[in-house]
Protein backbone atom coordinates (compact mmCIF):
# COMPACT_ATOMS: atom_id res chain seq x y z
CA UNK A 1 35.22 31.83 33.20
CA UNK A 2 32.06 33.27 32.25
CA UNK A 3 31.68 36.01 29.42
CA UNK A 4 31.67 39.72 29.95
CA UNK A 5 28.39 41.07 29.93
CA UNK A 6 27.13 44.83 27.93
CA UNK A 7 23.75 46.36 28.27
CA UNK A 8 23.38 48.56 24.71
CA UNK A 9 20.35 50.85 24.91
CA UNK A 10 18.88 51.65 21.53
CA UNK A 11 18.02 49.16 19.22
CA UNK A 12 18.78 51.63 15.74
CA UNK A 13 21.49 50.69 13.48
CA UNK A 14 24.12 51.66 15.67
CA UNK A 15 22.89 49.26 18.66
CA UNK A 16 22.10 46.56 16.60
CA UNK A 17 25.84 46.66 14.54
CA UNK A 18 27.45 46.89 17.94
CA UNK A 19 25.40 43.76 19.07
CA UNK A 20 26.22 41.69 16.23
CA UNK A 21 30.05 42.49 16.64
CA UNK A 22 30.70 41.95 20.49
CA UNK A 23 28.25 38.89 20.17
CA UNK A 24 30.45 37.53 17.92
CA UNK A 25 32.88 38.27 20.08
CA UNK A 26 31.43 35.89 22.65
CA UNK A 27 30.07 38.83 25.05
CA UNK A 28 26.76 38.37 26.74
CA UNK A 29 25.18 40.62 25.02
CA UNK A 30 21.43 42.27 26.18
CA UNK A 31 19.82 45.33 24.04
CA UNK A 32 17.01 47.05 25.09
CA UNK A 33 14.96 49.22 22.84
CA UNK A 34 11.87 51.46 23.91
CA UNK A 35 9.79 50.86 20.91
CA UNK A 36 7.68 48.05 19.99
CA UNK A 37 10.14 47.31 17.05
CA UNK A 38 13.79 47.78 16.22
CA UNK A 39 15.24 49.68 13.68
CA UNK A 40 15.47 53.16 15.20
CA UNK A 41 14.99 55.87 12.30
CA UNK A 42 15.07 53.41 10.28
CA UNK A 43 11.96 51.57 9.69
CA UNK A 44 8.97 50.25 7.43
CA UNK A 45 5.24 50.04 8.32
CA UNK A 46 3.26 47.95 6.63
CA UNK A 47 -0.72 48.22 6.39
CA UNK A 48 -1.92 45.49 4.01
CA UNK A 49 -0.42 45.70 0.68
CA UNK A 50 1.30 48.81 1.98
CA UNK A 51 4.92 49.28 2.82
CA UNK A 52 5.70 52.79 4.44
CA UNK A 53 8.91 53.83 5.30
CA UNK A 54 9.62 56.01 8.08
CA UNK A 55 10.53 59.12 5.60
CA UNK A 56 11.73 59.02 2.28
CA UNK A 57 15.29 57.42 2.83
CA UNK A 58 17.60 55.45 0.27
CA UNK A 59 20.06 53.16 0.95
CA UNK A 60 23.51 53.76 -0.82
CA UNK A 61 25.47 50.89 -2.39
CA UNK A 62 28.70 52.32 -2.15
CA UNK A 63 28.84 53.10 1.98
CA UNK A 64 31.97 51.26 3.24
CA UNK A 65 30.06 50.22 5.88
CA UNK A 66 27.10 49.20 4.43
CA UNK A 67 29.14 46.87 2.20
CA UNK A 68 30.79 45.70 5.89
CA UNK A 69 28.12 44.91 7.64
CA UNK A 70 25.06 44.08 5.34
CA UNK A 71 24.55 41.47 2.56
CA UNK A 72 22.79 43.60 -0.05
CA UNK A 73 22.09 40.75 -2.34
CA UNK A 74 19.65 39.41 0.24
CA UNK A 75 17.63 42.49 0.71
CA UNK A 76 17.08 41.99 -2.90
CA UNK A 77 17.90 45.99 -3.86
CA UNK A 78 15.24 48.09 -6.08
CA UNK A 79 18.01 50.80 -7.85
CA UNK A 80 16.22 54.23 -8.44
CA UNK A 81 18.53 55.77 -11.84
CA UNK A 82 20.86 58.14 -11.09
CA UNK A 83 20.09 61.74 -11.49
CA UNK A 84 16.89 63.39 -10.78
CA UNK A 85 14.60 65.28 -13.13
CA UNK A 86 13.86 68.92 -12.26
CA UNK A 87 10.22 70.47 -12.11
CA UNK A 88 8.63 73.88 -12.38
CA UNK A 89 5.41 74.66 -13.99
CA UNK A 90 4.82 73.46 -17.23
CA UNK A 91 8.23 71.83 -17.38
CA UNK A 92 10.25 68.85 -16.50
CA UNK A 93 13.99 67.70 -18.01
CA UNK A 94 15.96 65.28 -16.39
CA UNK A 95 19.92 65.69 -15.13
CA UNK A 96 21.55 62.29 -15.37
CA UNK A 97 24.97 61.05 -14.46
CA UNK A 98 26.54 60.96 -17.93
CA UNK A 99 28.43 58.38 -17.53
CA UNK A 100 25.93 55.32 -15.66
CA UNK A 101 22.86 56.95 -17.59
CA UNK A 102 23.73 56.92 -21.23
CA UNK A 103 20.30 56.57 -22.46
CA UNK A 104 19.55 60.43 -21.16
CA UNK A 105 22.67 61.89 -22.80
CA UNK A 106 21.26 63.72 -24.67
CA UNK A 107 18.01 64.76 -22.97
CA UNK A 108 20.77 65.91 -19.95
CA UNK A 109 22.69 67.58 -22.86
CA UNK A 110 20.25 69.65 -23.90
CA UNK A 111 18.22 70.51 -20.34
CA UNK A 112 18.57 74.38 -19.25
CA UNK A 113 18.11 74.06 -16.01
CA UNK A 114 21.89 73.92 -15.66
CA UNK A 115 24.54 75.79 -17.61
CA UNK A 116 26.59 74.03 -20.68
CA UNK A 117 30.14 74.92 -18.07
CA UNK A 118 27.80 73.29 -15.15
CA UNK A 119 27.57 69.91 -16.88
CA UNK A 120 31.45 69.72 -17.69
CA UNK A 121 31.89 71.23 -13.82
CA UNK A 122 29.44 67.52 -12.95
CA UNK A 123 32.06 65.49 -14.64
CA UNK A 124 34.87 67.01 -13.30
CA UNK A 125 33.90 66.83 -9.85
CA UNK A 126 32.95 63.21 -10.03
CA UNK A 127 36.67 62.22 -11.59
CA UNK A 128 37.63 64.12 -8.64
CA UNK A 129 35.62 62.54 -5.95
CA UNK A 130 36.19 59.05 -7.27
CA UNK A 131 40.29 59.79 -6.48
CA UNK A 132 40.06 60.94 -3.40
CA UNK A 133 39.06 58.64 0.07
CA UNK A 134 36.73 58.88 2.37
CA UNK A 135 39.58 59.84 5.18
CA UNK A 136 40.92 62.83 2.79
CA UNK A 137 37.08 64.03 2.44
CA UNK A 138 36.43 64.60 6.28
CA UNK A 139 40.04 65.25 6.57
CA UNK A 140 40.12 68.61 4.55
CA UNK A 141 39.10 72.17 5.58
CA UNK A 142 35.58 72.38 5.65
CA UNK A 143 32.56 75.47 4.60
CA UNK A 144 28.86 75.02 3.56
CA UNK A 145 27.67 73.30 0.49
CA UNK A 146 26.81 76.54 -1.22
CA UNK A 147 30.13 78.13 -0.70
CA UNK A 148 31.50 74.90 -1.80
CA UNK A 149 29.35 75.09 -5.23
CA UNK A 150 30.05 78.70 -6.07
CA UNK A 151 33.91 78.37 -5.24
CA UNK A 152 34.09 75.74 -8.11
CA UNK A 153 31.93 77.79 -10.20
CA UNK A 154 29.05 76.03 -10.72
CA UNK A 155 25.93 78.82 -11.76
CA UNK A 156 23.27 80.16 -9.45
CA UNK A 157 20.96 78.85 -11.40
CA UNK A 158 22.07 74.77 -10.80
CA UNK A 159 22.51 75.92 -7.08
CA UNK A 160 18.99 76.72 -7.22
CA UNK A 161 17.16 74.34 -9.51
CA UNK A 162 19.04 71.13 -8.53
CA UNK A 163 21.33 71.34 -5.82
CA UNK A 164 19.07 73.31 -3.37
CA UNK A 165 16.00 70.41 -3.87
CA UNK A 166 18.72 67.54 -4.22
CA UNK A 167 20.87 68.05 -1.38
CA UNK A 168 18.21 69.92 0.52
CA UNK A 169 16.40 65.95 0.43
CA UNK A 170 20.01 64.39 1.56
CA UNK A 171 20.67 66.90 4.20
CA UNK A 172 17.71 68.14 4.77
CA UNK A 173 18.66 71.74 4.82
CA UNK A 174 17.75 73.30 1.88
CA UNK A 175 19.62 76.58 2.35
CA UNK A 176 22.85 74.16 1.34
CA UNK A 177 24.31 75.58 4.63
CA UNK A 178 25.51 72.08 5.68
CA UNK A 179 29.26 70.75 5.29
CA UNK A 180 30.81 70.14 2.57
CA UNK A 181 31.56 66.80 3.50
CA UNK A 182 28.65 65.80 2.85
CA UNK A 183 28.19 66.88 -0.31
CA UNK A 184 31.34 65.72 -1.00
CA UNK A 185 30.99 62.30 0.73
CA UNK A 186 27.77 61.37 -0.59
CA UNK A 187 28.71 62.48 -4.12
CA UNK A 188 31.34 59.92 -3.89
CA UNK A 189 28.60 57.36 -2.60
CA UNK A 190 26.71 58.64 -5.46
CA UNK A 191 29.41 58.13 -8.07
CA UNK A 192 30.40 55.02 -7.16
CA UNK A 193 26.98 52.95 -6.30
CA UNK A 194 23.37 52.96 -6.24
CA UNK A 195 20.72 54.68 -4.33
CA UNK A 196 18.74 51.78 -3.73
CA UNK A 197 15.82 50.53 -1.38
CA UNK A 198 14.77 47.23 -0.40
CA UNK A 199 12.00 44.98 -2.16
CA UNK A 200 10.72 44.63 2.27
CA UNK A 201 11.37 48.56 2.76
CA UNK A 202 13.84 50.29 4.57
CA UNK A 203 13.10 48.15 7.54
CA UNK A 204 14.38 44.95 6.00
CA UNK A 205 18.11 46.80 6.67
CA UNK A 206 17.59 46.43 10.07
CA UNK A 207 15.79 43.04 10.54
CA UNK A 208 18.66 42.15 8.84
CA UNK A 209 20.97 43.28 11.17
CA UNK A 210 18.82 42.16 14.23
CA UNK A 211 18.59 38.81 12.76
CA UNK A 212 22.41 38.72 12.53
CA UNK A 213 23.03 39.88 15.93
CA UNK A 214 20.63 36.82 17.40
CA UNK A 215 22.37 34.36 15.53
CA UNK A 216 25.49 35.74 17.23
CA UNK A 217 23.61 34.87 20.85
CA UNK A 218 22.73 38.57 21.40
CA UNK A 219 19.21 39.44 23.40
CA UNK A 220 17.36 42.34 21.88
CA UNK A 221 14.09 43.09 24.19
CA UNK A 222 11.86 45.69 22.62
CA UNK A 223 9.46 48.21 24.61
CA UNK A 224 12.12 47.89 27.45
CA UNK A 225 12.79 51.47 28.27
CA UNK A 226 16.26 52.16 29.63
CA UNK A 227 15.44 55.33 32.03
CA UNK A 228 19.49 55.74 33.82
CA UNK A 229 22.95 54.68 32.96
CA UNK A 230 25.38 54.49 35.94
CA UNK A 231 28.63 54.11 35.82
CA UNK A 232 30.24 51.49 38.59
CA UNK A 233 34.00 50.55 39.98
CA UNK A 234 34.90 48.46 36.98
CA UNK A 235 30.98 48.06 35.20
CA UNK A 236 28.14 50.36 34.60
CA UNK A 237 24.43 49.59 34.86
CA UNK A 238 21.24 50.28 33.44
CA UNK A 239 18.07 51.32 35.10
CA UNK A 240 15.24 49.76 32.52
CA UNK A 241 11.77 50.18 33.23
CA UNK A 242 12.60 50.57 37.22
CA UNK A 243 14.95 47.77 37.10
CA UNK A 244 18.26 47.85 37.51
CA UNK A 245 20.56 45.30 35.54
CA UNK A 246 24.34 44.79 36.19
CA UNK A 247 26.85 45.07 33.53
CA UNK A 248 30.54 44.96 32.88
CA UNK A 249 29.74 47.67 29.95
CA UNK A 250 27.23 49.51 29.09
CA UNK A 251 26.71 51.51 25.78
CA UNK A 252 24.28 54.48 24.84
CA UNK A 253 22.62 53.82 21.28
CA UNK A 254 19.67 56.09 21.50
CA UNK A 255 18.92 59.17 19.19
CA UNK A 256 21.09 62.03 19.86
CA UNK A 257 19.08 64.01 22.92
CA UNK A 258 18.87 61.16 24.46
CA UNK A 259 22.45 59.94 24.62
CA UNK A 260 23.00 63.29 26.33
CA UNK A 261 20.78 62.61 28.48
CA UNK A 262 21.78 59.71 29.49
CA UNK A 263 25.62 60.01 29.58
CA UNK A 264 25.93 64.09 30.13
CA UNK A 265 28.16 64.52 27.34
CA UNK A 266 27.88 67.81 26.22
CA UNK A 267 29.48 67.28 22.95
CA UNK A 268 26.75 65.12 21.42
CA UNK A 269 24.69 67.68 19.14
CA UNK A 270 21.10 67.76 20.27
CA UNK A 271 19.76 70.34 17.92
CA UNK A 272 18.74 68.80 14.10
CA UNK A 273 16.57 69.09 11.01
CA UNK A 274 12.95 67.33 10.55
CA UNK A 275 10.59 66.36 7.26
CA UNK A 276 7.11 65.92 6.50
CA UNK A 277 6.66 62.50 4.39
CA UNK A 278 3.18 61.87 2.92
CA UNK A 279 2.46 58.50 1.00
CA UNK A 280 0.19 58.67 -1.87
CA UNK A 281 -1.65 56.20 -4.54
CA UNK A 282 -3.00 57.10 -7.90
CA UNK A 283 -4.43 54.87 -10.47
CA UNK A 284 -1.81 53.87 -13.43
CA UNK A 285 -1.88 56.31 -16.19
CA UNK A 286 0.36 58.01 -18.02
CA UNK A 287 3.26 59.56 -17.95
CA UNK A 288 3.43 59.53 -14.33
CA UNK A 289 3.81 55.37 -13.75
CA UNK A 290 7.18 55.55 -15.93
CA UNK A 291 8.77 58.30 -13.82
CA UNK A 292 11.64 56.13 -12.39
CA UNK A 293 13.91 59.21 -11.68
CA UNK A 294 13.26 61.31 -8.45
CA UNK A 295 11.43 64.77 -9.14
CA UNK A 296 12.91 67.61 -7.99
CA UNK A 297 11.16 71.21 -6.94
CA UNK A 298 12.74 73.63 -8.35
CA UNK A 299 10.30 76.48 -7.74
CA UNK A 300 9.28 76.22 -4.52
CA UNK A 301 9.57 74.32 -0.99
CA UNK A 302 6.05 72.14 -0.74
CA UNK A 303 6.92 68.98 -1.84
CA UNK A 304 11.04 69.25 -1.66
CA UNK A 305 10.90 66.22 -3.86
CA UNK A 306 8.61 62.91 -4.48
CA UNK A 307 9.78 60.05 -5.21
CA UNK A 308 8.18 57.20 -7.41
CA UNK A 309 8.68 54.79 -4.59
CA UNK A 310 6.19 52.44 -6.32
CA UNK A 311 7.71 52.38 -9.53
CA UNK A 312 10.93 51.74 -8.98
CA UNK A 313 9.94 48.95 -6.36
CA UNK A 314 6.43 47.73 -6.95
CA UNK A 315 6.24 45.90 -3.41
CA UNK A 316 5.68 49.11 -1.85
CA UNK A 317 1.67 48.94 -3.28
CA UNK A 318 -0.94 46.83 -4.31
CA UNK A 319 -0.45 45.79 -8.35
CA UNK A 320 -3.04 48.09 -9.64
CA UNK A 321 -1.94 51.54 -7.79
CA UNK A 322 1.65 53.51 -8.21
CA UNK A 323 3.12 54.71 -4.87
CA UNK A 324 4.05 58.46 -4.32
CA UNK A 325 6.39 59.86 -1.76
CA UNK A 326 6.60 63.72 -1.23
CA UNK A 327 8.71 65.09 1.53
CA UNK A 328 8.80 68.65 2.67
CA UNK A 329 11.28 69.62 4.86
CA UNK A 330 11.19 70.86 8.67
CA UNK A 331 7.50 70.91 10.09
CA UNK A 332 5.03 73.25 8.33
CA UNK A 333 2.36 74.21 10.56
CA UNK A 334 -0.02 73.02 8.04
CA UNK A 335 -2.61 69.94 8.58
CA UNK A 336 -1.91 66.30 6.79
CA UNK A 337 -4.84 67.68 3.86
CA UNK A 338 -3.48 70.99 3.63
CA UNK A 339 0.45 69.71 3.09
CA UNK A 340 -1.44 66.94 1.00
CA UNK A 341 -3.40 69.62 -1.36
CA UNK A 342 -0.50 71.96 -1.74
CA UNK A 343 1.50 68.45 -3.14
CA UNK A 344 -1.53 67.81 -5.62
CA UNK A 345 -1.22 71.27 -7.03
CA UNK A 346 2.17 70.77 -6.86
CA UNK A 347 2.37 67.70 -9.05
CA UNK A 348 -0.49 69.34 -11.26
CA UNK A 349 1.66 72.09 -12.32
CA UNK A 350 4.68 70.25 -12.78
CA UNK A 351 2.06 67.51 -15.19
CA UNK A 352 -0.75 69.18 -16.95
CA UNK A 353 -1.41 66.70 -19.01
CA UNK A 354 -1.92 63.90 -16.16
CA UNK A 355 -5.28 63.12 -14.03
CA UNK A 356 -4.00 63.98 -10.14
CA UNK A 357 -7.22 64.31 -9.05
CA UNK A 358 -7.54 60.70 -7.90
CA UNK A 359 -4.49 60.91 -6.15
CA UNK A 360 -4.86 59.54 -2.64
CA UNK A 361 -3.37 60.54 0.47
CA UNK A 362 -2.69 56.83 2.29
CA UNK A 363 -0.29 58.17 5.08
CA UNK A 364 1.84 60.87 6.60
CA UNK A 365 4.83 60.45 8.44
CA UNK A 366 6.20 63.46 10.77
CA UNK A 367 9.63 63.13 11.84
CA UNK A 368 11.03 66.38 14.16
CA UNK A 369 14.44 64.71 14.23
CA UNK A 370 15.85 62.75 11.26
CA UNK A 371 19.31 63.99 11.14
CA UNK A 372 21.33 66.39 13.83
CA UNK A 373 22.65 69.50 12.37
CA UNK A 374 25.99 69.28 10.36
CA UNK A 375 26.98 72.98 9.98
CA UNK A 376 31.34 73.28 8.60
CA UNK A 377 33.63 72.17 11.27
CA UNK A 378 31.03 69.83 13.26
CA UNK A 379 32.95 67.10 12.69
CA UNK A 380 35.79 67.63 14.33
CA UNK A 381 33.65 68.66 17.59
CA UNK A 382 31.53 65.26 17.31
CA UNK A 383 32.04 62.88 20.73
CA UNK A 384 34.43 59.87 20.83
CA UNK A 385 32.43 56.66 21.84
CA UNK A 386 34.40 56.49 24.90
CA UNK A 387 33.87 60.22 26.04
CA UNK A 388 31.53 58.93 28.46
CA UNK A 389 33.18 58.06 32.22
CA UNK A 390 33.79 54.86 33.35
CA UNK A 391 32.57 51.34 31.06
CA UNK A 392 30.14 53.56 29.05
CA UNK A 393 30.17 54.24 25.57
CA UNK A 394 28.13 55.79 22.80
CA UNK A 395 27.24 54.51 19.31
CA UNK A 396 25.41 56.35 17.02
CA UNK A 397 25.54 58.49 13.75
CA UNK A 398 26.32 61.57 15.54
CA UNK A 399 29.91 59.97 16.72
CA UNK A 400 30.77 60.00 12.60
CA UNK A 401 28.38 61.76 10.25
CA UNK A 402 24.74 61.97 10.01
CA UNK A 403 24.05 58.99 7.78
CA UNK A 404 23.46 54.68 7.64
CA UNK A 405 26.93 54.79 7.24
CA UNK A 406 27.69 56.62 10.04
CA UNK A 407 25.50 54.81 12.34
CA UNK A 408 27.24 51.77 11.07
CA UNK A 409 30.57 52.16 11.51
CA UNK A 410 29.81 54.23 15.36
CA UNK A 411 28.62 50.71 15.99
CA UNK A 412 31.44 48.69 14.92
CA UNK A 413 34.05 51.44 16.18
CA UNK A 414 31.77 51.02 19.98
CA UNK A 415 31.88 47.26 19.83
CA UNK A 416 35.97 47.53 19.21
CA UNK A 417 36.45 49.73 22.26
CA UNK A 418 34.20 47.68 24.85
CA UNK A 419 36.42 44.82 23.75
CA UNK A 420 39.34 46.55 24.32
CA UNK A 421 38.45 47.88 27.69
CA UNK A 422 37.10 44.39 28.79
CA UNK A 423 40.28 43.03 27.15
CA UNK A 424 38.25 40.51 24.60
């Protein structure tokens, strides 16, 4: 008897985790992705000594599904510190997690850019977090981040100068309008691992997972375009690049807007939140090469943070230049110099005492849909990945939460239903 065959179309996280499982599972498995590399949203490109990622995005240690699916010792893990040191003109002091940073204890002590009650309030809500699970998080009533905040008491000003920058970078919504759950969530994530990227880049994650769905016996084809999905009497099939291929299952893996293309189901959310990421270089020099922590804006929106990508993992840049990342959020209409000179003064005020002049813009990144829109109560609304008719399915972030873990475990969830449906 010959194995079931599914078509997946997408070859992000999601696709590529729902590969590697129903390979396993001895399913003829055939992925198509429309790009001339896999990895979705998230990926690295490399220019000589150069490794770019495709927006400033971290890997957290402590996703259950990370853990599940990925073996983190062999992407060899660069660990940015926790906490993040806030900026403003002619100032800098760094917040740290009390308890995994011990070393700034007393810096975070003494830093008034949050109240004395907000740094008690930061230890209380991590004992908190660490108790409850992931299923009472997303389980629980639900309101924005910034309702959240003030309802626990924590001070307009740590709203402002550290939550607005920090989880405005996670969420990408720096009005804090976004669930909760999030906050909650990745606070946990936060709490109970590292925020970490690869010594390859971001892109290693999903070579990794590509390379694990081969040795399964799963087909990945890139710049194979998957235009239609139709449903059949007991298959689907895929229309890719004119062609159309017969399946006993098909599932939708694409970015949001295109799974509802493809599979009419109106419950996907289609609308989301972009960023601006521009790579720089400047010569070594102090104090800017030991900046390990990420640096927060806490008086204004252009640069929402940068990130000393280069310090905390030196493959990211030739030996004798220290690797910038500055993201702004959305899409200003400003050009790639423009954004890039508003960062420079940026960074200027924030280090008076450093040379940014040579700083050097090596590459911008635009990307109009990084995460879909997670406003209170979206969760609940979010598709099934068998809300599609017939032997179609969906895996991707948008079925959980907008995150790697959420891609993840959409994929393994997808590849447990297909299996059930085709009785494997």
């Amino acid at each position: 008897m010959s194995s079931p065959t599914v078509a997946i179309a997408g070859g992000g996280l999601a696709g590529l985790r729902t590969a590697e499982r129903l390979a396993s599972a001895d399913v003829d498995v055939r992925l198509y992705e429309r790009e001339p590399t896999i990895g979705g949203r998230v990926k690295t490109e490399r220019e000589g000594a150069y490794q770019f990622d495709r927006g400033f995005q971290v890997l957290l240690t402590a996703y259950p599904a990370v853990r599940d699916a990925l073996d983190l010792d062999a992407l060899d893990l660069r660990r940015f510190p926790p906490g993040a040191t806030v900026c403003r003109p002619n100032h800098r002091s760094t917040i740290a997690d009390p308890i995994r940073a011990p070393r700034k204890l007393f810096e975070t002590a003494f830093s008034r850019d949050v109240t004395v009650g907000d740094k008690f309030r930061i230890v209380s809500l991590r004992r908190d977090l660490r108790r409850r699970t992931v299923g009472d998080i997303f389980g629980d009533g639900d309101r924005t981040i910034r309702e959240y905040l003030h309802d626990r008491g924590f001070s307009d000003r740590f709203v402002r100068q550290f939550a607005a920058p920090f989880y405005g970078g996670i969420t990408l919504d720096r009005s804090l309008s976004t669930s909760k759950r999030v906050f909650e969530f990745t606070f946990k994530m936060f709490a109970e691992g590292h925020a970490a990227v690869p010594a390859d880049g971001m892109g290693a994650v999903a070579e990794q997972l590509a390379g694990g769905a081969r040795d399964a016996g799963a087909t990945l084809e890139t710049e194979a375009t998957v235009e239609r999905v139709e449903a059949t009497d007991g298959g689907a099939n895929v229309v890719v690049d004119g062609d159309r291929i017969e399946a006993d299952a098909v599932v939708v893996a694409t970015d949001p807007p295109t799974s509802a293309q493809l599979t009419d189901v109106a419950s996907i959310p289609t609308s989301g939140n972009g960023c601006v990421t521009q790579y720089f270089t400047l010569s070594e020099g102090p104090p800017l090469e030991s900046q390990r922590y990420i640096m927060l804006n806490a008086s204004g929106e252009i640069p929402n943070q940068i990130a000393p990508i280069g310090v905390v993992a030196p493959e990211y840049a030739p030996d004798d230049e220290t690797l910038l990342s500055a993201t702004t959020l959305g899409d200003p209409s400003l050009s790639e110099e423009e954004l890039a000179d508003r960062t420079r003064e940026t960074l200027a005020s924030w280090y008076p005492e450093a040379s940014v002049e040579s700083i050097s813009l090596e590459k911008t990144i635009r990307c109009s849909f990084a995460q879909f829109d997670q406003p209170p109560g979206i969760h609940e609304s979010l598709p099934a990945v068998d809300d599609p008719d017939g032997m179609v399915y969906l895996a991707g972030d948008y079925t959980r939460s907008s995150s790697i873990n959420g891609a993840l475990e959409s994929g393994a969830t997808a590849a447990r239903a297909v299996r059930r449906d085709l009785q494997q």
